[in-house]
PDB file of N, CA and C in Angstrom:
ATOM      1  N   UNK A   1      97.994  47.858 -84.678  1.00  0.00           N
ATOM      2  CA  UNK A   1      97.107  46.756 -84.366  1.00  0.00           C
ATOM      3  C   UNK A   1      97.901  45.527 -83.924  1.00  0.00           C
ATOM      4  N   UNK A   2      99.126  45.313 -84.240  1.00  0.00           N
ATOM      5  CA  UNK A   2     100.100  43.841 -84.064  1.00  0.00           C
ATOM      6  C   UNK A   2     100.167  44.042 -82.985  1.00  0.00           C
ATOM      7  N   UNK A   3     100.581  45.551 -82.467  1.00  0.00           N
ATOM      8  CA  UNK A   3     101.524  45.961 -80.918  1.00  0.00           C
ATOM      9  C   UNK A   3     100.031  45.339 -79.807  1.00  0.00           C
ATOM     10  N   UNK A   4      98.690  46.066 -80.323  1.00  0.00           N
ATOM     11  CA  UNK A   4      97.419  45.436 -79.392  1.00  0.00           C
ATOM     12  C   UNK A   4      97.092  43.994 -78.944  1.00  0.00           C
ATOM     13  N   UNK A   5      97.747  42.881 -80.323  1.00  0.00           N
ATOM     14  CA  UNK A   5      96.988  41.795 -80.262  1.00  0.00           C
ATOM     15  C   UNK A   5      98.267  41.134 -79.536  1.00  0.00           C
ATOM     16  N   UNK A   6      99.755  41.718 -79.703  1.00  0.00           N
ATOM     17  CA  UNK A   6     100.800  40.417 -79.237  1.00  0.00           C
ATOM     18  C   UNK A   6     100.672  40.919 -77.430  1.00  0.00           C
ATOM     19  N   UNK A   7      99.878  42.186 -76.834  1.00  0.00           N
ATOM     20  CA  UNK A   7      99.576  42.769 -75.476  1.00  0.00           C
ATOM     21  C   UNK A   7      98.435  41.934 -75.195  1.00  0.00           C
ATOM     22  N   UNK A   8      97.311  41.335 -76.277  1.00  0.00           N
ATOM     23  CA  UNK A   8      95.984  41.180 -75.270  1.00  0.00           C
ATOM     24  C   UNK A   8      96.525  39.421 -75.968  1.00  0.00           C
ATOM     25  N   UNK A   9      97.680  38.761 -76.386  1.00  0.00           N
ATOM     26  CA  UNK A   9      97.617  37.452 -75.919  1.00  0.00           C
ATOM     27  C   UNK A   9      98.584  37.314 -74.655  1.00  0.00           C
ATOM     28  N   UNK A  10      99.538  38.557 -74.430  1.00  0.00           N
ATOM     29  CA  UNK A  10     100.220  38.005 -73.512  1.00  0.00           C
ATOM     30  C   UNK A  10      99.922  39.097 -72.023  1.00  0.00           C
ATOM     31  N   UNK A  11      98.468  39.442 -72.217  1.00  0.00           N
ATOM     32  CA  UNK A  11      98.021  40.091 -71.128  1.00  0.00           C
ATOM     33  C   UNK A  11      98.296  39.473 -69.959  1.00  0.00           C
ATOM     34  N   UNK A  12      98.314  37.781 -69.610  1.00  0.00           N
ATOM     35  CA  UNK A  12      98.733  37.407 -68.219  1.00  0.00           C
ATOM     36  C   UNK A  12      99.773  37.597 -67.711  1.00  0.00           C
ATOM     37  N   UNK A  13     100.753  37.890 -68.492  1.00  0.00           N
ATOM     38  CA  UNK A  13     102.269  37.871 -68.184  1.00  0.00           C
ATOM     39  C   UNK A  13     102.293  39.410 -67.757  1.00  0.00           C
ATOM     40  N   UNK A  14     101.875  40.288 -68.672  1.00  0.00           N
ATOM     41  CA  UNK A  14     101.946  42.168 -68.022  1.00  0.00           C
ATOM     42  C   UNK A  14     100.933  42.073 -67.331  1.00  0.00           C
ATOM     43  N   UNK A  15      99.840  41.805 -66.711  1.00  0.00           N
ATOM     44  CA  UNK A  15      99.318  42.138 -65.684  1.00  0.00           C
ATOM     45  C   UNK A  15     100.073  41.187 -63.987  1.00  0.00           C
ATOM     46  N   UNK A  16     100.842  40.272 -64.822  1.00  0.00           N
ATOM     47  CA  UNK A  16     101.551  39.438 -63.045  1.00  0.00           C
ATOM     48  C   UNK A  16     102.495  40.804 -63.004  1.00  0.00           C
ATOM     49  N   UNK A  17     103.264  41.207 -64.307  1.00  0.00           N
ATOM     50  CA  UNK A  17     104.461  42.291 -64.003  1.00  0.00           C
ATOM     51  C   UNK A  17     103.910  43.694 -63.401  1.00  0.00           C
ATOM     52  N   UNK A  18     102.621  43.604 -63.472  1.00  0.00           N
ATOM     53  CA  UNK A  18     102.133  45.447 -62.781  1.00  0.00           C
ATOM     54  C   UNK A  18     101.346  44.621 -62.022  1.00  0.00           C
ATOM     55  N   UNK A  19     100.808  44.136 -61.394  1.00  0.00           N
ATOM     56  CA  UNK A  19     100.505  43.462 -60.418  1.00  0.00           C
ATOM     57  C   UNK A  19     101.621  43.480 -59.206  1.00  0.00           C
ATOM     58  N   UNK A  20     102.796  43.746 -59.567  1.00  0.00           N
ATOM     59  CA  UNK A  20     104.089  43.604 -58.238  1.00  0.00           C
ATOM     60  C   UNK A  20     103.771  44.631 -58.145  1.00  0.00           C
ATOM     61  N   UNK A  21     103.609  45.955 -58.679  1.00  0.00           N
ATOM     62  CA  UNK A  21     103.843  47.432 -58.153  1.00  0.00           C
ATOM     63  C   UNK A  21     102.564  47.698 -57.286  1.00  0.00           C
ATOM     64  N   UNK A  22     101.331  46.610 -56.705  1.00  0.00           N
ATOM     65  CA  UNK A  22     100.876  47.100 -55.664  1.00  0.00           C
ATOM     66  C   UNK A  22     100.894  46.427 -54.451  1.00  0.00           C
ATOM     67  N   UNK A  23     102.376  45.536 -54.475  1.00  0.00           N
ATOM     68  CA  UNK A  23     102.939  45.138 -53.505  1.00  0.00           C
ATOM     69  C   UNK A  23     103.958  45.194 -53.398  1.00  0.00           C
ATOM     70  N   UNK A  24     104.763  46.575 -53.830  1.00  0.00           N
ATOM     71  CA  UNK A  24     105.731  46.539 -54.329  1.00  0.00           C
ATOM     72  C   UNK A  24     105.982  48.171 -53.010  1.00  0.00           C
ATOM     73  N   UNK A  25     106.649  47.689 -51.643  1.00  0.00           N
ATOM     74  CA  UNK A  25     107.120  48.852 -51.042  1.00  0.00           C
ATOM     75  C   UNK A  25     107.733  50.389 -51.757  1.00  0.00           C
ATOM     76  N   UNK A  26     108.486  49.948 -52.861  1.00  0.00           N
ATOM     77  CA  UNK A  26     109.261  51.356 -52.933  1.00  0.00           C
ATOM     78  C   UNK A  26     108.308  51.566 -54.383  1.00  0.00           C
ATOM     79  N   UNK A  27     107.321  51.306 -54.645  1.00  0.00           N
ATOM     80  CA  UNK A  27     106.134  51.993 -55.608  1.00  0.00           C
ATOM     81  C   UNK A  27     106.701  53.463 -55.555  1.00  0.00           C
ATOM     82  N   UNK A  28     106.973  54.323 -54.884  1.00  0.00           N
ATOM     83  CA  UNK A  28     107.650  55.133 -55.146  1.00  0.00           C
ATOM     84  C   UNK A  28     109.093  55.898 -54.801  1.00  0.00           C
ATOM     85  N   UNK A  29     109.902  56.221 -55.161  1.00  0.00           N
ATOM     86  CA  UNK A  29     110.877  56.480 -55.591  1.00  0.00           C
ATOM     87  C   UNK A  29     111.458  57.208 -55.391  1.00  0.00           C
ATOM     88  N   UNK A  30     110.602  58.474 -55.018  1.00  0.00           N
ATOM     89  CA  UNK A  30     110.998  59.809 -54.219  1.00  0.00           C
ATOM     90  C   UNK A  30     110.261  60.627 -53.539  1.00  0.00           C
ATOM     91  N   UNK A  31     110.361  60.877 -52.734  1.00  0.00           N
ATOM     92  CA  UNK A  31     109.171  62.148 -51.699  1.00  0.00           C
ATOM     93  C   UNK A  31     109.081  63.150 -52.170  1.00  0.00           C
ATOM     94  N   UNK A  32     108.205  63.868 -52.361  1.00  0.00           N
ATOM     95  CA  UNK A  32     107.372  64.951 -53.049  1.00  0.00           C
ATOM     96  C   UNK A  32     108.011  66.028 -52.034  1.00  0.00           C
ATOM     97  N   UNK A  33     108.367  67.330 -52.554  1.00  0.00           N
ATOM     98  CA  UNK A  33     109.483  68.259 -51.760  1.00  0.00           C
ATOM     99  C   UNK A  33     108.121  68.304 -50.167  1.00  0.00           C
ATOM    100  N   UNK A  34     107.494  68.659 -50.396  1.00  0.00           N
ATOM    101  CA  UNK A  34     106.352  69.082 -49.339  1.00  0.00           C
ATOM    102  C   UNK A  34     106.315  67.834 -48.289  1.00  0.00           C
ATOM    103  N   UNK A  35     106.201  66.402 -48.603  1.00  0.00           N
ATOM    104  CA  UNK A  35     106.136  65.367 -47.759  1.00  0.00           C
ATOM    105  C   UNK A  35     107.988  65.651 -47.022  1.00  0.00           C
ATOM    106  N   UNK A  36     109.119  65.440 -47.971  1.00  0.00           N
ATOM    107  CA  UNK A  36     110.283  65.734 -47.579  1.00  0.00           C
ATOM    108  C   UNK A  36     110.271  67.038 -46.436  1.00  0.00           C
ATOM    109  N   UNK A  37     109.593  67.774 -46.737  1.00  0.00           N
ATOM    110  CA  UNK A  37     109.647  68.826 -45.317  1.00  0.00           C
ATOM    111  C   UNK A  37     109.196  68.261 -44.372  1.00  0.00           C
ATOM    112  N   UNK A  38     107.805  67.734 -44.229  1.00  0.00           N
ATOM    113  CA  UNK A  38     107.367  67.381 -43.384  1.00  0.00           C
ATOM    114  C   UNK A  38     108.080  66.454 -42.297  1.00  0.00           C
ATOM    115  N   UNK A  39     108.328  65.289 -43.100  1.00  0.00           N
ATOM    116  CA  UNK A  39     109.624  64.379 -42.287  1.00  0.00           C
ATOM    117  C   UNK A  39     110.744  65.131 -41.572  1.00  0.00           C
ATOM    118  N   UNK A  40     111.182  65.900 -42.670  1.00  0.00           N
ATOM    119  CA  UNK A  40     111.954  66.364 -41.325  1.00  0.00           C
ATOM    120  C   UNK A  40     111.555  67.567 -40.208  1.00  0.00           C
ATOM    121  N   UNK A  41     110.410  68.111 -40.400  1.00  0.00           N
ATOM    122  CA  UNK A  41     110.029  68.684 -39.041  1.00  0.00           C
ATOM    123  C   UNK A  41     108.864  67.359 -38.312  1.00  0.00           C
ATOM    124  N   UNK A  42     108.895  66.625 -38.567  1.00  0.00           N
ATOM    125  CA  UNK A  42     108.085  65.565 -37.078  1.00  0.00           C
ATOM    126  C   UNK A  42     109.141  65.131 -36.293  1.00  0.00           C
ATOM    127  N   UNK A  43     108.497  65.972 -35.036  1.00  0.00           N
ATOM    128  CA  UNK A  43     109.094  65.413 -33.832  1.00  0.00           C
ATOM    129  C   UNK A  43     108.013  64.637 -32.714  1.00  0.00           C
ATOM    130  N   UNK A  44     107.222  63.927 -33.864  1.00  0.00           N
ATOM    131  CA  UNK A  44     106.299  63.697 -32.924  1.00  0.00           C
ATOM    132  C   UNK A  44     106.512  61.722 -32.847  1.00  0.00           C
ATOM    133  N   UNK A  45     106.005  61.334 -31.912  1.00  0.00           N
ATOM    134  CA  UNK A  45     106.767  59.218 -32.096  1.00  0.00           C
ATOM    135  C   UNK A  45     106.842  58.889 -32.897  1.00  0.00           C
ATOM    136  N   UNK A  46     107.555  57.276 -33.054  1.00  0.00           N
ATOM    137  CA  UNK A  46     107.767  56.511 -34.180  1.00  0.00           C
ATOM    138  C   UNK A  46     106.556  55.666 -34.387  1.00  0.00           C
ATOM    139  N   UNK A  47     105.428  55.992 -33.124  1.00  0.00           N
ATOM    140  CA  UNK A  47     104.422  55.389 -33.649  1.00  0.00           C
ATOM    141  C   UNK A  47     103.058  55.931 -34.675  1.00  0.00           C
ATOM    142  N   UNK A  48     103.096  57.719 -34.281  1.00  0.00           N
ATOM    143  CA  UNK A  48     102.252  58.340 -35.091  1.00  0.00           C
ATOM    144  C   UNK A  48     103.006  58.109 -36.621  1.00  0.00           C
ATOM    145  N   UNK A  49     104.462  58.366 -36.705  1.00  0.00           N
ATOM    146  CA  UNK A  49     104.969  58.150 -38.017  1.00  0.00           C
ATOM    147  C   UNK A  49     104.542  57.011 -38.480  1.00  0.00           C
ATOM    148  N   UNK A  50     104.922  55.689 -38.171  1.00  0.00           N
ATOM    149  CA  UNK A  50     104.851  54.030 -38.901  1.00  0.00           C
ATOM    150  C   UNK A  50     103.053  54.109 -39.085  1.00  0.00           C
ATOM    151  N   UNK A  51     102.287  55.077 -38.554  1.00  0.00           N
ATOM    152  CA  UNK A  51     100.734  55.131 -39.240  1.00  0.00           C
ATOM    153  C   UNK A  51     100.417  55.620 -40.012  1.00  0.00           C
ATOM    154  N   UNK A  52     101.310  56.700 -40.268  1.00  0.00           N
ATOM    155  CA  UNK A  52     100.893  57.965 -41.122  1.00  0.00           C
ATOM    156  C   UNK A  52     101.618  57.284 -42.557  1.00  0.00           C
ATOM    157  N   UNK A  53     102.856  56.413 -42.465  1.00  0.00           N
ATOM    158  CA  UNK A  53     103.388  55.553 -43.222  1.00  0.00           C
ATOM    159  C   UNK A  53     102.439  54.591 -43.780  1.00  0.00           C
ATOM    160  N   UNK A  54     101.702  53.664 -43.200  1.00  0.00           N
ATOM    161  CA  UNK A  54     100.925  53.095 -43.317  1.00  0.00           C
ATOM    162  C   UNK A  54      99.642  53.575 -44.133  1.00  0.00           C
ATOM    163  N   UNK A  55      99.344  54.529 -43.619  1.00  0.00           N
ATOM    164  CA  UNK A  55      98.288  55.279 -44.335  1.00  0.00           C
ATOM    165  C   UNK A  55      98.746  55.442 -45.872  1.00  0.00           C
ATOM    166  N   UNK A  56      99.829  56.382 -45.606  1.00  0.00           N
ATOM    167  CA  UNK A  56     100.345  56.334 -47.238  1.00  0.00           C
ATOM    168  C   UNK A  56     100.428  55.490 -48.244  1.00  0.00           C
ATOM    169  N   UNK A  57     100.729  54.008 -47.439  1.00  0.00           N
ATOM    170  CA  UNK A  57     101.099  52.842 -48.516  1.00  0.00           C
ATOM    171  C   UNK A  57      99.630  52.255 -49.160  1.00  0.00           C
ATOM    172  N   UNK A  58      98.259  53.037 -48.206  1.00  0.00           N
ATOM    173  CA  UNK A  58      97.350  52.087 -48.579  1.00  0.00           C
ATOM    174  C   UNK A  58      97.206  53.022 -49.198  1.00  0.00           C
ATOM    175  N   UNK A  59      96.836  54.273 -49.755  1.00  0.00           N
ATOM    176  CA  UNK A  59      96.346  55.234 -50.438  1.00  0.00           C
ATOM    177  C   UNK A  59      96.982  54.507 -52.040  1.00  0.00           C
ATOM    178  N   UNK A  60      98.535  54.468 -52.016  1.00  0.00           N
ATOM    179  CA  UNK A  60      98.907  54.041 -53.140  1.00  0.00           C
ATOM    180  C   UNK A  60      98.600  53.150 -53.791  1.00  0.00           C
ATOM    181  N   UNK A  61      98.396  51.907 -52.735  1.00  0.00           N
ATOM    182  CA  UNK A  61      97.969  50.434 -53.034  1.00  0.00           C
ATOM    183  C   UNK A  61      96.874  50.449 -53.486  1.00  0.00           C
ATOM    184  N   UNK A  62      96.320  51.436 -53.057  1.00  0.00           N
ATOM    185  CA  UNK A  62      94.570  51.876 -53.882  1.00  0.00           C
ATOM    186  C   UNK A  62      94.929  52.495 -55.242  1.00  0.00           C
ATOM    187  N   UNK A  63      95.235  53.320 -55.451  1.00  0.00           N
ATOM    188  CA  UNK A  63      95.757  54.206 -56.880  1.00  0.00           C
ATOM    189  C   UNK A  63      96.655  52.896 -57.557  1.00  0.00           C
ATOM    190  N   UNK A  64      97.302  52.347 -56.962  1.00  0.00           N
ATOM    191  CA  UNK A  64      97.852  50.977 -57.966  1.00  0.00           C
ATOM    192  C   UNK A  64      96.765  49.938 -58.404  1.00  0.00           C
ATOM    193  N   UNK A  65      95.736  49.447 -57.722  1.00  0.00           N
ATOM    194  CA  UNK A  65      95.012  48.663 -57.601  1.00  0.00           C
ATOM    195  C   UNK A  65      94.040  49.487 -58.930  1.00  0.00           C
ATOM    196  N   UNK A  66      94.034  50.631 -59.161  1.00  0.00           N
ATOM    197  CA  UNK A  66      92.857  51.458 -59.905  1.00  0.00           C
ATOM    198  C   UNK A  66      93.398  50.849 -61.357  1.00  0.00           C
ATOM    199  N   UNK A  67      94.748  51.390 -60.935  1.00  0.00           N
ATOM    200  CA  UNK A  67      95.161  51.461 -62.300  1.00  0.00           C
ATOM    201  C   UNK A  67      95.621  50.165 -63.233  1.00  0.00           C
ATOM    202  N   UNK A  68      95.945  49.278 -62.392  1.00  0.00           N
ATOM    203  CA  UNK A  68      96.088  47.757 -62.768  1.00  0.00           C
ATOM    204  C   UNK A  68      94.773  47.482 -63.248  1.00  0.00           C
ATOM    205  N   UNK A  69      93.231  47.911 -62.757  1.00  0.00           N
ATOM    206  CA  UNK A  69      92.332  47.478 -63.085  1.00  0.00           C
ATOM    207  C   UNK A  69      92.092  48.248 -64.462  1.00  0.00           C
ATOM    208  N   UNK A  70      92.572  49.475 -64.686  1.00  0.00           N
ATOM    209  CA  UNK A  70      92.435  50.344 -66.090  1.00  0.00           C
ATOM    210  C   UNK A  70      93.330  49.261 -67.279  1.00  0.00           C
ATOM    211  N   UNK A  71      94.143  49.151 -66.648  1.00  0.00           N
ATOM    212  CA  UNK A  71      94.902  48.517 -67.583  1.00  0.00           C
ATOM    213  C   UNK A  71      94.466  46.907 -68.013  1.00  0.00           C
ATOM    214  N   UNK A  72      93.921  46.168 -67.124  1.00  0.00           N
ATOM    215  CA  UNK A  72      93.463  45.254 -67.559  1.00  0.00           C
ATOM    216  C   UNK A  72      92.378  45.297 -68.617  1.00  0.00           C
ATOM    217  N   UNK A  73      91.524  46.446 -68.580  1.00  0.00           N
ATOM    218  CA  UNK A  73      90.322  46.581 -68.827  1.00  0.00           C
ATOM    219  C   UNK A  73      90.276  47.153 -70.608  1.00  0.00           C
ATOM    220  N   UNK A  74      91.653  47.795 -70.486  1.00  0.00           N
ATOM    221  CA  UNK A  74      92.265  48.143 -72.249  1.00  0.00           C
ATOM    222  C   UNK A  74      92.875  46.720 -72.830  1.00  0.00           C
ATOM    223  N   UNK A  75      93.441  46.116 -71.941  1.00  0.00           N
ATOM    224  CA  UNK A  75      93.838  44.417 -72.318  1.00  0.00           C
ATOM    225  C   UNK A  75      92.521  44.117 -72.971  1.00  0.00           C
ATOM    226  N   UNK A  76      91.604  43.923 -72.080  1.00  0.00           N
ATOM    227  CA  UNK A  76      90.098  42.961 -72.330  1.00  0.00           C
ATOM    228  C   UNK A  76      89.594  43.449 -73.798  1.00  0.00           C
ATOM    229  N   UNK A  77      90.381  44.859 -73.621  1.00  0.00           N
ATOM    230  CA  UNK A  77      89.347  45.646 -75.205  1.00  0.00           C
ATOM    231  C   UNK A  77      87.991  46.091 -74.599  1.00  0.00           C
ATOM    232  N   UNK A  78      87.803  46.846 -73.776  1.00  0.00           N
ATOM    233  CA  UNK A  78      86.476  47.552 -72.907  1.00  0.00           C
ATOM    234  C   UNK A  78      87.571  49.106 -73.167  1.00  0.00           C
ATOM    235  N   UNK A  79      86.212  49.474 -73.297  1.00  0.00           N
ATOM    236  CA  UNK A  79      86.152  51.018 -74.105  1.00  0.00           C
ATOM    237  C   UNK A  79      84.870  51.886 -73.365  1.00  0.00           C
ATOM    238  N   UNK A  80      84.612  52.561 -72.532  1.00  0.00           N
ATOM    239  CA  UNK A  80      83.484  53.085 -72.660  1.00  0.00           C
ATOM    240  C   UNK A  80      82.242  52.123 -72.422  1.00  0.00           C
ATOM    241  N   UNK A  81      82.420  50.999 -71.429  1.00  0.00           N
ATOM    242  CA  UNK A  81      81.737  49.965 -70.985  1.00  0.00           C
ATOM    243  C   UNK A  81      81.373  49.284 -71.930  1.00  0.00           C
ATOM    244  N   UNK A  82      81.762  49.042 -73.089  1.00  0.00           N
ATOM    245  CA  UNK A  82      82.028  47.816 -74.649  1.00  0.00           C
ATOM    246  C   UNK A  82      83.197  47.222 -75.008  1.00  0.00           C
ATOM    247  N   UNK A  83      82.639  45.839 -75.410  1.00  0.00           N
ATOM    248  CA  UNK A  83      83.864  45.362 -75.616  1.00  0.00           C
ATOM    249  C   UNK A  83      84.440  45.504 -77.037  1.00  0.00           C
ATOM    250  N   UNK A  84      85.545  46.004 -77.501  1.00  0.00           N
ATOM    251  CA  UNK A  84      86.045  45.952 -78.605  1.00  0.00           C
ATOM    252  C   UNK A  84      87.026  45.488 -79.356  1.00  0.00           C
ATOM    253  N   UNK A  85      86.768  45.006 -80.723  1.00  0.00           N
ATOM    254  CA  UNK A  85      88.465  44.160 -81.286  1.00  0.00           C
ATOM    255  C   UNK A  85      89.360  44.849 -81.409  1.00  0.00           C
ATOM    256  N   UNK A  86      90.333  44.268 -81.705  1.00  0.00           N
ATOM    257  CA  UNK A  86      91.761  45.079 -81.762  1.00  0.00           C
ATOM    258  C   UNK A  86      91.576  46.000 -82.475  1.00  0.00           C
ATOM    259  N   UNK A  87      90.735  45.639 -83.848  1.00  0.00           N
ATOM    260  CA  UNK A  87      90.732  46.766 -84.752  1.00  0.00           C
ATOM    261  C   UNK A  87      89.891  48.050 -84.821  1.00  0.00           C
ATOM    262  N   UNK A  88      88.753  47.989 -83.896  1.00  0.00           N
ATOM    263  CA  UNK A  88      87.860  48.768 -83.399  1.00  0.00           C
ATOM    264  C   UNK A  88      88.229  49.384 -82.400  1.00  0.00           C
ATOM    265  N   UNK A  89      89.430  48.835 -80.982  1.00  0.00           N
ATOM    266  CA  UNK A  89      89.949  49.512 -80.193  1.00  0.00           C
ATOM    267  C   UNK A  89      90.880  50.538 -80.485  1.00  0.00           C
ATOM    268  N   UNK A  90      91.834  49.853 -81.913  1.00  0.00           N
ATOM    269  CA  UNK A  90      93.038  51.205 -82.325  1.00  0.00           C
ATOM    270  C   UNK A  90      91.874  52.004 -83.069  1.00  0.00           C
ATOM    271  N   UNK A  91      91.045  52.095 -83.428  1.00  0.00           N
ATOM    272  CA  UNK A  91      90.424  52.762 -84.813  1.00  0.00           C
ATOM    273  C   UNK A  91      89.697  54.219 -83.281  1.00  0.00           C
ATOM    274  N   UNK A  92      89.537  53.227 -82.358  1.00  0.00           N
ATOM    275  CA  UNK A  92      89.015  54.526 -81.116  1.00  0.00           C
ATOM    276  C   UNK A  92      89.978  54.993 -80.330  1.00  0.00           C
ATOM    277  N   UNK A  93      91.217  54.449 -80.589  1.00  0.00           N
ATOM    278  CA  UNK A  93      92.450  55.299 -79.913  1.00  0.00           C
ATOM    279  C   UNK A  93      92.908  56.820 -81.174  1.00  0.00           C
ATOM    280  N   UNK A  94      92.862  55.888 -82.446  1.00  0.00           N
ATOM    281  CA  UNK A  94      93.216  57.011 -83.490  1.00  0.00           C
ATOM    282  C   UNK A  94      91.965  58.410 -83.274  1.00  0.00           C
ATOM    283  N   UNK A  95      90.884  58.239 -83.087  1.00  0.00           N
ATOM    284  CA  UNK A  95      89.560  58.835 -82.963  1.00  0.00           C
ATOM    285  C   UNK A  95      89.848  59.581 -81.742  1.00  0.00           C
ATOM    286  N   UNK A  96      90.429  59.288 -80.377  1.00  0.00           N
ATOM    287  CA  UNK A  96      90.942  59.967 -79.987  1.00  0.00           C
ATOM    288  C   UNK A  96      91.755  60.736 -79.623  1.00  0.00           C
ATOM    289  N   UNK A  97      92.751  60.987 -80.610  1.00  0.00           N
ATOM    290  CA  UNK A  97      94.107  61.165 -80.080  1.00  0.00           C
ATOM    291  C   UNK A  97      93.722  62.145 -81.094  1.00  0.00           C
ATOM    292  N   UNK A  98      93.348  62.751 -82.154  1.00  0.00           N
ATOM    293  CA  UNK A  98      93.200  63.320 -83.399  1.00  0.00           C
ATOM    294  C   UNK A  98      91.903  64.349 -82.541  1.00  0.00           C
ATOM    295  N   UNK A  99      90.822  63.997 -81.876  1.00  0.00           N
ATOM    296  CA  UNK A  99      89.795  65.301 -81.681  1.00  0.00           C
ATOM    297  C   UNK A  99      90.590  66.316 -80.767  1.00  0.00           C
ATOM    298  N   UNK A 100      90.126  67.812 -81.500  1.00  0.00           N
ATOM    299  CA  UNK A 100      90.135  68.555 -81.131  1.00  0.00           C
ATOM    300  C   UNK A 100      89.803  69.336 -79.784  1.00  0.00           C
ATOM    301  N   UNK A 101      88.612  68.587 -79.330  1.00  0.00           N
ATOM    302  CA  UNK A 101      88.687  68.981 -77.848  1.00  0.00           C
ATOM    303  C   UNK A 101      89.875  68.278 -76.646  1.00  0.00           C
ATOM    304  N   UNK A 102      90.329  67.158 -77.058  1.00  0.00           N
ATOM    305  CA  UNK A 102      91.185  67.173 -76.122  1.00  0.00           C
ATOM    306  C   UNK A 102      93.153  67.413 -76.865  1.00  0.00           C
ATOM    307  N   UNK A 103      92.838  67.832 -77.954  1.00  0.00           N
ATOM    308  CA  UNK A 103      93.918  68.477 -78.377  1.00  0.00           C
ATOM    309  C   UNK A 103      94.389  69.532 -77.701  1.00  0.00           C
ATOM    310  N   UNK A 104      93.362  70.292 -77.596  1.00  0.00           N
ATOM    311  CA  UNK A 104      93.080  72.190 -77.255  1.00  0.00           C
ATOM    312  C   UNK A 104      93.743  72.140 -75.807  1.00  0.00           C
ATOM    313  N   UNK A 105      93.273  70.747 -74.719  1.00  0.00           N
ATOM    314  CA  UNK A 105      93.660  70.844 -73.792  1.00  0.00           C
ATOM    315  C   UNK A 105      95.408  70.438 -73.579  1.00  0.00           C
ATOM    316  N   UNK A 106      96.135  69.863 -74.480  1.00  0.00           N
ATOM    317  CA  UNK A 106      97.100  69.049 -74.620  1.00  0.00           C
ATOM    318  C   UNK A 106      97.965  70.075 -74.534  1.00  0.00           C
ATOM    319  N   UNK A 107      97.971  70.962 -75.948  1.00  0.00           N
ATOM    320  CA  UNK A 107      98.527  72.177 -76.291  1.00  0.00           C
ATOM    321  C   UNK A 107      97.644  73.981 -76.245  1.00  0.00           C
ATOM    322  N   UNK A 108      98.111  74.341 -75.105  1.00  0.00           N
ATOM    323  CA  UNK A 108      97.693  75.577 -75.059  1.00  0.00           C
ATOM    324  C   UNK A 108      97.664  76.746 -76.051  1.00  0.00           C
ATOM    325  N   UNK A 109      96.314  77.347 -76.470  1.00  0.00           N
ATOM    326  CA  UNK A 109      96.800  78.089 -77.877  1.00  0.00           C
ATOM    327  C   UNK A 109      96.825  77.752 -79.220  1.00  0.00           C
ATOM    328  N   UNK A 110      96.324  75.953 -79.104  1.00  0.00           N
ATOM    329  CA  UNK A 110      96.178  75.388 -79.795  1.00  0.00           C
ATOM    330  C   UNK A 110      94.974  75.497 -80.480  1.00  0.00           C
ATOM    331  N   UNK A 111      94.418  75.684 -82.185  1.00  0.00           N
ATOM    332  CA  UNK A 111      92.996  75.836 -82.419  1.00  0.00           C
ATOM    333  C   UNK A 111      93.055  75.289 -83.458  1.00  0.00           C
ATOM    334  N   UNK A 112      91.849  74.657 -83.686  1.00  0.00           N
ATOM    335  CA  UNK A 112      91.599  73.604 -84.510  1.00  0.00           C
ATOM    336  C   UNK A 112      91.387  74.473 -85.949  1.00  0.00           C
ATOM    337  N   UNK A 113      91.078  75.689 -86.231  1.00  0.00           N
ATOM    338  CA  UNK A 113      90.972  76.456 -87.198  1.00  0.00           C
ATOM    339  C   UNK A 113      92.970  77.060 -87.519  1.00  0.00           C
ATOM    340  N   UNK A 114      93.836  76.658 -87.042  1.00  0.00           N
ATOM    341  CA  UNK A 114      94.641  77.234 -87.569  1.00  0.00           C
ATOM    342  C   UNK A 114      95.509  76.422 -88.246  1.00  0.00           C
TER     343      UNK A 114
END
């Protein structure tokens, strides 16, 4: 509960710091083996490339933009479209991290009877 409340007073400061990563060019880090092929078989201009580039950066900037907004939204203490206190938010993190249906999916083989 300390780790929640010293995050949702200094929520402005971590959301300016993940806030850079969706203006942040090298958001990622390495090319996925399949994109890495691709680059090197286009032989097609530097202008279809710098679009297809382009394209890419907004896709991310979208998936960054999602997730900055997820994260703000666990700052705020919103749960399941409610707002909740610190102590009601860990008490529904413990609640979830402990059920069995998404245990089962975590660990394969996993059963709540054994």
């Amino acid at each position: 509960e300390e780790t929640l409340s010293v995050m949702r007073t200094n929520k402005e400061a971590l959301l300016t710091i993940i806030e850079v990563f969706i203006h942040d060019p090298l958001y990622k880090w390495a090319l996925s083996p399949l994109k890495a092929l691709q680059r090197q078989k286009e032989t097609e201009d530097d202008m279809e490339t710098s679009w297809e580039d382009s394209q890419d950066e907004y896709e991310g900037n979208k998936d960054a933009a999602r997730a900055l907004m997820r994260v703000k939204q666990k700052l705020d203490g919103y749960e399941d479209g409610e707002m909740r206190s610190v102590h009601g938010q860990v008490q529904q993190l413990i609640q979830d991290a402990i059920d069995p249906e998404r245990l089962c999916h975590m660990f394969p083989g996993w059963g709540a009877w054994l």
